[in-house]
C-alpha atoms as a PDB file:
ATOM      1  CA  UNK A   1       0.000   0.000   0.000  1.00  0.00           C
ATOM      2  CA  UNK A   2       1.293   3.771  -1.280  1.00  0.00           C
ATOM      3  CA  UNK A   3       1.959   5.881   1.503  1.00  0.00           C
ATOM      4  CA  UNK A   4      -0.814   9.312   2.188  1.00  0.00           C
ATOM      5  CA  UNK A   5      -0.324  11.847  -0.254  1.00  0.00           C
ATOM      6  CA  UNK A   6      -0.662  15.215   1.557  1.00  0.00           C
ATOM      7  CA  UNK A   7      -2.278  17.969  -0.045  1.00  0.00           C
ATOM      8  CA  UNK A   8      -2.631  20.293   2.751  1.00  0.00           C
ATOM      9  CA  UNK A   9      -1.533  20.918   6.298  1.00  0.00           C
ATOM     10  CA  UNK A  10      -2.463  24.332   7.647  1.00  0.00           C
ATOM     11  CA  UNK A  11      -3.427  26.311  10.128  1.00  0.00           C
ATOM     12  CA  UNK A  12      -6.391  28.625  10.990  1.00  0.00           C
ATOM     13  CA  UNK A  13      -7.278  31.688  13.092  1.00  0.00           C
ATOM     14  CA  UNK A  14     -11.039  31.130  12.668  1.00  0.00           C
ATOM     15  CA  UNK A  15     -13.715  28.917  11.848  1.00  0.00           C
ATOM     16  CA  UNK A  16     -14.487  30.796   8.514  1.00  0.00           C
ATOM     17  CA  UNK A  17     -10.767  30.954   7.257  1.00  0.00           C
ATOM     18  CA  UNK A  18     -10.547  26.537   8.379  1.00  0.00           C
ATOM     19  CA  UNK A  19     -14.096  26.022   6.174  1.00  0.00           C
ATOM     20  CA  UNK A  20     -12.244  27.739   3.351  1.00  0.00           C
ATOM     21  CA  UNK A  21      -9.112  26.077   3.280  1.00  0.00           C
ATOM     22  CA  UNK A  22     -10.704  23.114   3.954  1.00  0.00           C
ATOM     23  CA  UNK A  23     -12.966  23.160   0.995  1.00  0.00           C
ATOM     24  CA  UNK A  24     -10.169  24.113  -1.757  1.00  0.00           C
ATOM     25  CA  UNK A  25      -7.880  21.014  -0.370  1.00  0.00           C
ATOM     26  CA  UNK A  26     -10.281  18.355  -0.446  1.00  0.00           C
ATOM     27  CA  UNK A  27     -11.422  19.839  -4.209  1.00  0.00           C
ATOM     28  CA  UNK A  28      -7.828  19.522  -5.084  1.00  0.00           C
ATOM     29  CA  UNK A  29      -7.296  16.374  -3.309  1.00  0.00           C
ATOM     30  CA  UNK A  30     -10.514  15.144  -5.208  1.00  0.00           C
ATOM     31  CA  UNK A  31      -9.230  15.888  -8.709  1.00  0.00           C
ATOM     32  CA  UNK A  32      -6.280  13.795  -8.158  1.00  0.00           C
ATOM     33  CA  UNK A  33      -7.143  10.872  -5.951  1.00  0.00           C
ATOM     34  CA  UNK A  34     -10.041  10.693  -9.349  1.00  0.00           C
ATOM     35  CA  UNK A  35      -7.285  11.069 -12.062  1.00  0.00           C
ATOM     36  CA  UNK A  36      -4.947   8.419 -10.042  1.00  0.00           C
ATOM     37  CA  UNK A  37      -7.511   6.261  -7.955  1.00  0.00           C
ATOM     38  CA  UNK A  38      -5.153   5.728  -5.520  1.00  0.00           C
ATOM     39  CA  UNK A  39      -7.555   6.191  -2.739  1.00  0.00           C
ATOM     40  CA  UNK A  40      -9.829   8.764  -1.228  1.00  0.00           C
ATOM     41  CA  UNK A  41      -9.592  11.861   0.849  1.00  0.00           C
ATOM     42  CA  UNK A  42      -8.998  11.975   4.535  1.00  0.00           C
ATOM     43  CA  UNK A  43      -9.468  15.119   6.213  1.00  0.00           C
ATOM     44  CA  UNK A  44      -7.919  15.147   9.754  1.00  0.00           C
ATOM     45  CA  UNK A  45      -8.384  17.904  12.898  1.00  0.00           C
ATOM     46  CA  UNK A  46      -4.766  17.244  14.456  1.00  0.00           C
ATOM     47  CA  UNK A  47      -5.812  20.478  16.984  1.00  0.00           C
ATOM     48  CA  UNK A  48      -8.395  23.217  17.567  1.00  0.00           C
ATOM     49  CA  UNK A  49      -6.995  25.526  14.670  1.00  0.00           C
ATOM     50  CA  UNK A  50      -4.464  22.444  12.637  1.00  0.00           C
ATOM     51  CA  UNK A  51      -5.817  20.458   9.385  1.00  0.00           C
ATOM     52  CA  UNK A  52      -4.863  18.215   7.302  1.00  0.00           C
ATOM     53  CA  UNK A  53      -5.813  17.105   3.617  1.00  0.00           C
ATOM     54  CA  UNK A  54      -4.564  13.837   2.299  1.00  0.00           C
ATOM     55  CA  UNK A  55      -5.218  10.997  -0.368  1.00  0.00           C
ATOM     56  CA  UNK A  56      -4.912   7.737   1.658  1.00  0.00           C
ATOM     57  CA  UNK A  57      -5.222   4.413   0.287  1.00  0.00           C
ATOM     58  CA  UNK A  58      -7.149   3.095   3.723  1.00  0.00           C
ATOM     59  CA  UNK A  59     -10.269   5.320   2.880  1.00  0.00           C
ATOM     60  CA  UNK A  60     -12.352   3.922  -0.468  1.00  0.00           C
ATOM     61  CA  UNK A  61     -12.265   5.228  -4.182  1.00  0.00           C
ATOM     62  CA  UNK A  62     -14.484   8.259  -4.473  1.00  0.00           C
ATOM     63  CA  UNK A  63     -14.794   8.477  -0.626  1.00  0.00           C
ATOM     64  CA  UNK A  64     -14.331  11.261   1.716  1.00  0.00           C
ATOM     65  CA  UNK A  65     -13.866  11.021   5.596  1.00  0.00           C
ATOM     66  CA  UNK A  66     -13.101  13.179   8.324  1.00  0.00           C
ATOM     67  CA  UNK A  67     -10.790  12.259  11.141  1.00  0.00           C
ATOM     68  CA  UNK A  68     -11.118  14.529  14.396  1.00  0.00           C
ATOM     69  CA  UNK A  69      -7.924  13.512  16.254  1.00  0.00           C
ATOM     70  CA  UNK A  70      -8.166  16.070  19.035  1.00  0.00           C
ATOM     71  CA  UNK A  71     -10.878  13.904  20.269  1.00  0.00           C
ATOM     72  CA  UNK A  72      -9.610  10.239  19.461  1.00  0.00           C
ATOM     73  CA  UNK A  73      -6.816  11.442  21.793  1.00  0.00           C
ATOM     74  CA  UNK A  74      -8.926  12.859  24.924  1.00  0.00           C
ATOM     75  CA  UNK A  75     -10.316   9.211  25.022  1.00  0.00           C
END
């Protein structure tokens, strides 16, 4: 299995500027993970104002999923 392609790690100052960011990296993460099929898009909250956009080959083709990590690791 390919390792996650990254198309976006950033940070935000608010919730408007995340939603944004957020939206252009998964379209541009969608384009490619289409034109390669190499997986689908994972979109991960690593802190309160940290995302990231990636292609990973553990979520399905044509897929998109959200990973909140902040609270996976308060559990």
């Amino acid at each position: 299995m390919s390792p996650d392609l990254v198309f976006a790690d950033f940070r935000c100052t608010s919730a408007m500027e995340a939603e944004q960011e957020i939206t252009a990296a998964v379209a541009a993460a969608e384009l490619h993970a289409y034109s390669s099929q190499a997986g689908g898009v994972l979109v991960t909250r690593h802190d309160f104002n940290r995302f990231s956009v990636q292609i990973s080959p553990l979520v399905p083709f044509g897929c998109t999923v959200e990973h909140d990590a902040v609270v996976a690791s308060s559990m």
